[in-house]
C-alpha atoms as a PDB file:
ATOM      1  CA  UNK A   1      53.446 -15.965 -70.512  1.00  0.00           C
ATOM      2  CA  UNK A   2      56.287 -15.648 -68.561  1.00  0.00           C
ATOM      3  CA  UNK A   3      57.090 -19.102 -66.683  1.00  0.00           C
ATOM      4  CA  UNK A   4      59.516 -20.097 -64.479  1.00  0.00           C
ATOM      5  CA  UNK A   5      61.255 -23.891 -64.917  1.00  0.00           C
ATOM      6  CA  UNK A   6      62.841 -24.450 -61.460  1.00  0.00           C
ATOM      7  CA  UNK A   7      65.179 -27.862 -60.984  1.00  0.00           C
ATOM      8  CA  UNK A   8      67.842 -29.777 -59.295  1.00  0.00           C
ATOM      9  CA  UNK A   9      69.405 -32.245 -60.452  1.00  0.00           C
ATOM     10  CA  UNK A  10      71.735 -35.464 -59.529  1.00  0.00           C
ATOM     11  CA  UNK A  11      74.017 -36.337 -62.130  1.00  0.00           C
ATOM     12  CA  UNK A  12      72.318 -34.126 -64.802  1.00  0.00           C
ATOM     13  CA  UNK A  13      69.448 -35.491 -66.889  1.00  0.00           C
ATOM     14  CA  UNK A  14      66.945 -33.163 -65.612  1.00  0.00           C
ATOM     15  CA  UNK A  15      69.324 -30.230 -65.907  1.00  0.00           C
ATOM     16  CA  UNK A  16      69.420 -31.534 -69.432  1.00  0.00           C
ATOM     17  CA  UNK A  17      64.991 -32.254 -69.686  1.00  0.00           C
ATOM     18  CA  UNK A  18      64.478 -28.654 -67.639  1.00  0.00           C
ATOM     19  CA  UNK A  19      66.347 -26.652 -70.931  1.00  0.00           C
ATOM     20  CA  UNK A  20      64.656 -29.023 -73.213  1.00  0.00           C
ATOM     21  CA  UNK A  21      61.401 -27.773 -71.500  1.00  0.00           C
ATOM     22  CA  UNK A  22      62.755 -23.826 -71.730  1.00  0.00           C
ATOM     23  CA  UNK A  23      63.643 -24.274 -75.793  1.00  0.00           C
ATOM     24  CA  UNK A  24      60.304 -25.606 -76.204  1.00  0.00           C
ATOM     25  CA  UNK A  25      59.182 -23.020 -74.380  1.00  0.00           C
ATOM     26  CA  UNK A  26      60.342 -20.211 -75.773  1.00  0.00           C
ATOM     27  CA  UNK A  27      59.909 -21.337 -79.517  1.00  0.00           C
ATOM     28  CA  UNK A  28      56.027 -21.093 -78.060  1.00  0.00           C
ATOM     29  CA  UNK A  29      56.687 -17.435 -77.459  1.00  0.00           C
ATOM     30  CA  UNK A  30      57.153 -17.570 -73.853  1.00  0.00           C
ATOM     31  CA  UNK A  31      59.739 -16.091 -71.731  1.00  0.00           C
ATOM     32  CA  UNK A  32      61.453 -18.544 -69.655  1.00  0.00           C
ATOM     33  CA  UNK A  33      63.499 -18.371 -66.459  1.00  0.00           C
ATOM     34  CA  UNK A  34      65.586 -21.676 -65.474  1.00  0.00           C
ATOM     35  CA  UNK A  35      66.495 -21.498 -61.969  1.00  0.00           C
ATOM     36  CA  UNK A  36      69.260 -24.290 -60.787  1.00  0.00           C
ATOM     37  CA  UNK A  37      67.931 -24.639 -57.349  1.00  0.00           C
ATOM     38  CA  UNK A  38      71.746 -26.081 -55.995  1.00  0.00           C
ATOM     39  CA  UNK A  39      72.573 -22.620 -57.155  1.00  0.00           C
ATOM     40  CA  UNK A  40      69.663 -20.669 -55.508  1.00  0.00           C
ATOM     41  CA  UNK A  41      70.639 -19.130 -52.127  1.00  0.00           C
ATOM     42  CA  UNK A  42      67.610 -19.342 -49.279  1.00  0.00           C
ATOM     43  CA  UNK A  43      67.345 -16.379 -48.565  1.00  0.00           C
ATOM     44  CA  UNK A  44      68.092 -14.901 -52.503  1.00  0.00           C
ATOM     45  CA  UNK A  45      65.189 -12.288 -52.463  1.00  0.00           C
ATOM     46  CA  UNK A  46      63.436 -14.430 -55.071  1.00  0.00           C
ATOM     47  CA  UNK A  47      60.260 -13.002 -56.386  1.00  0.00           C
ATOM     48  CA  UNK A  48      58.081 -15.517 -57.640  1.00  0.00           C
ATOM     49  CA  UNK A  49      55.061 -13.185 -58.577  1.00  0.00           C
ATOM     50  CA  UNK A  50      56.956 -12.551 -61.295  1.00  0.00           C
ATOM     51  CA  UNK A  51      55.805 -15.324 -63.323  1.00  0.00           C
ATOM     52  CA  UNK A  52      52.379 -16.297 -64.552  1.00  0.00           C
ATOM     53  CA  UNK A  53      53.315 -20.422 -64.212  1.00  0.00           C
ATOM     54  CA  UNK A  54      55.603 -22.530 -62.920  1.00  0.00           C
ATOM     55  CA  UNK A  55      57.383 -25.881 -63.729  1.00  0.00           C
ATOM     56  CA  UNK A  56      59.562 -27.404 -60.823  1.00  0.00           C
ATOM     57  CA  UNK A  57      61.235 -30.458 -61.751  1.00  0.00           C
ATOM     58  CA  UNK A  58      63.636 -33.120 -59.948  1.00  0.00           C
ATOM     59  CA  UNK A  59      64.580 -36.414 -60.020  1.00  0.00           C
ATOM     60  CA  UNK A  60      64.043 -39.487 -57.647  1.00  0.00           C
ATOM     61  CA  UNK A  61      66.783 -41.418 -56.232  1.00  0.00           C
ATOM     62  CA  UNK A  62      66.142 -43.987 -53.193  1.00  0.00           C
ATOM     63  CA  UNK A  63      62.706 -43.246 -53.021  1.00  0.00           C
ATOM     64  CA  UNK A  64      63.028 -39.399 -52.680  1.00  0.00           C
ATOM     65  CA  UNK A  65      63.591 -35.964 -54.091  1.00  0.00           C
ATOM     66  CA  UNK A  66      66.318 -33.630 -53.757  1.00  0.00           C
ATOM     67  CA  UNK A  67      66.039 -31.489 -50.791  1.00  0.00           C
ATOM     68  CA  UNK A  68      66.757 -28.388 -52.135  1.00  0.00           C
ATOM     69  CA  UNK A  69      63.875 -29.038 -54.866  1.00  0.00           C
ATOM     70  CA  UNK A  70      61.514 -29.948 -51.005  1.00  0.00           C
ATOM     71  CA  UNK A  71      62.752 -26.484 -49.416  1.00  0.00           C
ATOM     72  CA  UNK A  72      61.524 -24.693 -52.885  1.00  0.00           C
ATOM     73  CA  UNK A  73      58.432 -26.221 -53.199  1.00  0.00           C
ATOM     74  CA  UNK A  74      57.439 -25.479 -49.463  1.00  0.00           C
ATOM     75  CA  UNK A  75      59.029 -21.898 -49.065  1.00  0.00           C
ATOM     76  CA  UNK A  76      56.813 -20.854 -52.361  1.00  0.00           C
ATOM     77  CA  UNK A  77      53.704 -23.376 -51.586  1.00  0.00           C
ATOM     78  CA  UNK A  78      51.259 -20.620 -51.508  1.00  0.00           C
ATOM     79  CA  UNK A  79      52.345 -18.967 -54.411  1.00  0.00           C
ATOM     80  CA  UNK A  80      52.310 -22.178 -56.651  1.00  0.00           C
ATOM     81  CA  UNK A  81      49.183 -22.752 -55.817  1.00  0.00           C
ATOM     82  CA  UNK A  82      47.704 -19.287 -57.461  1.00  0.00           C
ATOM     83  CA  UNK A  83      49.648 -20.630 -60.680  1.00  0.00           C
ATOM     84  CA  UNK A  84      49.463 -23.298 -63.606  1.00  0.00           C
ATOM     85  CA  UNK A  85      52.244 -25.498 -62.623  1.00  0.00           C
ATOM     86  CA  UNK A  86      53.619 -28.697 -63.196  1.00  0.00           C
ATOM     87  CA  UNK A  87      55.795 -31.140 -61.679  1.00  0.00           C
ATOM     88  CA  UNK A  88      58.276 -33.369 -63.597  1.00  0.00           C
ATOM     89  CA  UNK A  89      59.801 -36.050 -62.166  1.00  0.00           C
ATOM     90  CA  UNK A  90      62.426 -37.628 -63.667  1.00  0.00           C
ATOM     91  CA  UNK A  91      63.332 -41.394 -62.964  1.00  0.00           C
ATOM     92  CA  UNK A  92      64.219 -44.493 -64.192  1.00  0.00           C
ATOM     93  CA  UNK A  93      61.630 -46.464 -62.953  1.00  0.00           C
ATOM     94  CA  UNK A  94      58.874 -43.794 -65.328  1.00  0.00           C
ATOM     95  CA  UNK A  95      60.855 -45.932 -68.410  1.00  0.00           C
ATOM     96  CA  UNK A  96      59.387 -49.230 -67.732  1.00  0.00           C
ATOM     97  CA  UNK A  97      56.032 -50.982 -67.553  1.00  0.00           C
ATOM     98  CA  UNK A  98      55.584 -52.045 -64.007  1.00  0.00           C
ATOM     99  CA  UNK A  99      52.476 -51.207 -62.627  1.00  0.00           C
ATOM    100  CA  UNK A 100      54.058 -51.507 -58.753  1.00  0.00           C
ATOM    101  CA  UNK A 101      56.233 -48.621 -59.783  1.00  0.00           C
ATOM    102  CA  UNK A 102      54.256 -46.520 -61.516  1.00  0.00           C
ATOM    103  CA  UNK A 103      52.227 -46.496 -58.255  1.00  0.00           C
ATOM    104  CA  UNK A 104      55.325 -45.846 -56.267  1.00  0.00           C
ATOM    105  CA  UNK A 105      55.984 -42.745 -58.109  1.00  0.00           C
ATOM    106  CA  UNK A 106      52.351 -41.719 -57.703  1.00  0.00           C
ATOM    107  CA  UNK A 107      53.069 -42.160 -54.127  1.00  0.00           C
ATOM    108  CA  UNK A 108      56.379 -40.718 -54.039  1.00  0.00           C
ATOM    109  CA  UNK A 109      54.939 -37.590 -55.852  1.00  0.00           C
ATOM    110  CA  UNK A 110      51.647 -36.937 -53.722  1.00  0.00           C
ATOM    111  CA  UNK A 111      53.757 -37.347 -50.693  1.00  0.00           C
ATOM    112  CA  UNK A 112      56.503 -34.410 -51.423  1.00  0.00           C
ATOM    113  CA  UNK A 113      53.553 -32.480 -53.225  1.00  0.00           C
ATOM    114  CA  UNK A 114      51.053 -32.698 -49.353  1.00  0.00           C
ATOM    115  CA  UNK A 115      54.536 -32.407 -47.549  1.00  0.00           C
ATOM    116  CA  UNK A 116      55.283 -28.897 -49.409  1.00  0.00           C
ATOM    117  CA  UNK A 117      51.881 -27.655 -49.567  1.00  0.00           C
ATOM    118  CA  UNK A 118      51.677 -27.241 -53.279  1.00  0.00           C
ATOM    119  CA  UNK A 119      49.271 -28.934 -55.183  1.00  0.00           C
ATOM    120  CA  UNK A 120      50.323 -29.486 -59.026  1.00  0.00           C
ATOM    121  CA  UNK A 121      48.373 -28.557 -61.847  1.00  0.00           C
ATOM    122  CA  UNK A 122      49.798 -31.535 -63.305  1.00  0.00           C
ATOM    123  CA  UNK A 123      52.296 -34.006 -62.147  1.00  0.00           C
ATOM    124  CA  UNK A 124      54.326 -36.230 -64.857  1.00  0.00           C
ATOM    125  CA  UNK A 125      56.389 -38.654 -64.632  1.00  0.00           C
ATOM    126  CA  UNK A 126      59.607 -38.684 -67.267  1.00  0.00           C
ATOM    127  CA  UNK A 127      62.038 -40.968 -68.006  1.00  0.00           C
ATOM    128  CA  UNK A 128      65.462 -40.408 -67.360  1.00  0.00           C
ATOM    129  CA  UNK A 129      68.800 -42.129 -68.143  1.00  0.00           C
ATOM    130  CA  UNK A 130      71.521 -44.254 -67.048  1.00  0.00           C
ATOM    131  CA  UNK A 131      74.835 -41.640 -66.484  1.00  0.00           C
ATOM    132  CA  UNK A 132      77.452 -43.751 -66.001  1.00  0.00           C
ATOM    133  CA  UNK A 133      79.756 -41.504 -66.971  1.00  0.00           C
ATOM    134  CA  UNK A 134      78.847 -39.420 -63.788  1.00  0.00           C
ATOM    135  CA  UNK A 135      78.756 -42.535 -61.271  1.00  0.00           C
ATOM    136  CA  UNK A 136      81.287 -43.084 -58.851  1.00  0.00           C
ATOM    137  CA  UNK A 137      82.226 -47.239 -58.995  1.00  0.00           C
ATOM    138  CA  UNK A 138      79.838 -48.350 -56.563  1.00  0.00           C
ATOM    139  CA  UNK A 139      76.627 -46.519 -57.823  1.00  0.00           C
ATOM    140  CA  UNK A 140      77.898 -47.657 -61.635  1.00  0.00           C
ATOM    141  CA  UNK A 141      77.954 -51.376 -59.892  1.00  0.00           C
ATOM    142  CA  UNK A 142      74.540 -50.832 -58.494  1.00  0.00           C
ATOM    143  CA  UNK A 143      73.045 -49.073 -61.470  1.00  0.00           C
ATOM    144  CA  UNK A 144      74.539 -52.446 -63.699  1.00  0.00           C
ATOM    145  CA  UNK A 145      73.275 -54.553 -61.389  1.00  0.00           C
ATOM    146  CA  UNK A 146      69.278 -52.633 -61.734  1.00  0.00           C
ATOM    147  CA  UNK A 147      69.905 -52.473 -65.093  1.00  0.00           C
ATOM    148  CA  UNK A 148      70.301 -56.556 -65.313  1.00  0.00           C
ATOM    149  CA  UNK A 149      67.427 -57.081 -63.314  1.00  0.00           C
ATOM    150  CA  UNK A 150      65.160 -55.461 -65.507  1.00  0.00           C
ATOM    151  CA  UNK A 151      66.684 -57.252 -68.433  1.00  0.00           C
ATOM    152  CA  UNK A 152      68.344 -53.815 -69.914  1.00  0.00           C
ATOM    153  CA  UNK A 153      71.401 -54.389 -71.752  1.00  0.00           C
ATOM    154  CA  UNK A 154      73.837 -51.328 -70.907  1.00  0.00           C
ATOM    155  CA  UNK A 155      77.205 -50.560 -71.670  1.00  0.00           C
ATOM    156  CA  UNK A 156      78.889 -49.146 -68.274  1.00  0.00           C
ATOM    157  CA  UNK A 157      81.379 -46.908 -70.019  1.00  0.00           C
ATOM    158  CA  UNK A 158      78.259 -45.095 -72.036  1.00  0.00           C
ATOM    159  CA  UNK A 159      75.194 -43.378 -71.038  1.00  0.00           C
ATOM    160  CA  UNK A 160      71.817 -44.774 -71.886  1.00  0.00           C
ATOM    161  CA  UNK A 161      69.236 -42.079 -72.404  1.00  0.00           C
ATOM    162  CA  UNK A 162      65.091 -42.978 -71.847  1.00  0.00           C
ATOM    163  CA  UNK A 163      64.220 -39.708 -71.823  1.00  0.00           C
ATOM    164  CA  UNK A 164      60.903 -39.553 -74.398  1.00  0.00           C
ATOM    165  CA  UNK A 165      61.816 -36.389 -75.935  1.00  0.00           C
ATOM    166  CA  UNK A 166      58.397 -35.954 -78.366  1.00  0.00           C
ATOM    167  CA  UNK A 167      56.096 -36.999 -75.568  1.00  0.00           C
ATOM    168  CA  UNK A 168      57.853 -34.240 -73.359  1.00  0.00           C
ATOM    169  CA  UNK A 169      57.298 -31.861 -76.042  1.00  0.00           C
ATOM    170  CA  UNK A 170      53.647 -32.945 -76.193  1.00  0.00           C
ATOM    171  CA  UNK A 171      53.126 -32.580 -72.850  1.00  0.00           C
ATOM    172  CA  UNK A 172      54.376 -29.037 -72.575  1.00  0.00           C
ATOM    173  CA  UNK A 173      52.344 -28.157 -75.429  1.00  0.00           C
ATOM    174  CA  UNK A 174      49.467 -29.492 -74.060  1.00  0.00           C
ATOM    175  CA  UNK A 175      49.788 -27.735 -70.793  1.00  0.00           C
ATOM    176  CA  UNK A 176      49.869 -24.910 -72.329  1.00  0.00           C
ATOM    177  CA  UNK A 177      47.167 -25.040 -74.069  1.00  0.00           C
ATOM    178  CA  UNK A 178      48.492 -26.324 -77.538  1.00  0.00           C
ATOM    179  CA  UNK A 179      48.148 -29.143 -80.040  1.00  0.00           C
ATOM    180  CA  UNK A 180      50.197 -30.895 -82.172  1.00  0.00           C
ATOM    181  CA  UNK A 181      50.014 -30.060 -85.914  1.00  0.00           C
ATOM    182  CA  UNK A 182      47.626 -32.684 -87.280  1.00  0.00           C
ATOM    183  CA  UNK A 183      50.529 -34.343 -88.847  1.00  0.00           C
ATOM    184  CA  UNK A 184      52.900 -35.554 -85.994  1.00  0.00           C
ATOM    185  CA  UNK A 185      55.506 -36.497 -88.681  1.00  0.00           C
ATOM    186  CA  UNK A 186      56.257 -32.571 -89.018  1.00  0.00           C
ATOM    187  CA  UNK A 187      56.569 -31.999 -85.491  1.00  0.00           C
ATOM    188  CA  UNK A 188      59.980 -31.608 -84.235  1.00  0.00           C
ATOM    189  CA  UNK A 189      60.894 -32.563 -81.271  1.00  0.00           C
ATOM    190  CA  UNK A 190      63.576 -29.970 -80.951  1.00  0.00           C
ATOM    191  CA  UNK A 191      60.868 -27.385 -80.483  1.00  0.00           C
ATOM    192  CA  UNK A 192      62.680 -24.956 -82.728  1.00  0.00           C
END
């Protein structure tokens, strides 16, 4: 299959989780296209019938999505919806255990998905990370202070990854069809 994995990112986790997703990808035997979408132009030509499915992924922040990652989604609605596709989004809150959240980012994600158009194949959530090294002072001061009210100890001059790496390999496998070996201790997450 030929698949597309189409992101934007903040301060780059999901840059880092959308080539994760392209390795794994590829060692499947698929081709794989990563589009940037902070790099895409509007009005670049782009020919999505090029590509039997699609993953578009982005991260929250304040509630919402990256524009550029809304403008995709609802320029190429129709043709999304003809394809497998799945939407990853990448957040903080997708690390922890509270039900209120988890429902937020239900809500969050049905709301850009109606907004654009597109309806999912599948929508998951994925953890992301703490990037201090990419904050300016005031978002490392906020991101402490969210970090200390979930009772996370972090280390502001370090990064502090959540990012599940086997279940995001199991998930792509699964969506496209695949299992895991039937014994998970030989399964690399690398998917190389």
């Amino acid at each position: 299959m030929t698949v597309l994995i189409a992101y934007a990112t903040t301060e780059g986790q999901t840059r880092k989780i959308a080539r994760f997703c392209a390795d794994c990808l590829i060692a499947q035997g698929h081709s794989v296209e990563l589009l940037p979408l902070a790099d895409a132009a509007e009005d670049d030509g782009f020919d999505l019938k090029r590509f039997d499915s699609a993953v578009l992924a982005g991260s929250v922040h304040g509630g919402r999505l990256q524009p550029q990652l809304a403008r995709f989604a609802t320029r190429y609605a129709a043709e999304l919806n003809v394809r497998q596709t799945m939407f990853l989004m990448v957040s903080l809150a997708a690390a922890g255990n509270d039900p209120d959240e988890h429902a937020h980012l239900a809500r969050i994600a049905s709301e850009f998905a109606q907004t654009a158009g597109w309806t999912p194949s599948q929508v998951a959530h994925v953890a992301g990370a703490f990037r201090f090294t990419q904050y300016d002072f005031f978002k490392g001061l906020a991101m402490r202070w969210i970090a200390h009210s979930k009772g996370e100890d972090v280390d502001p001059q370090r990064d502090k990854e959540y990012t599940d790496w086997d279940a995001l390999a199991g998930l792509l496998d699964r969506w496209q069809g695949r299992t895991l070996p039937e014994n998970p201790a030989t399964f690399s997450p690398s998917c190389s």
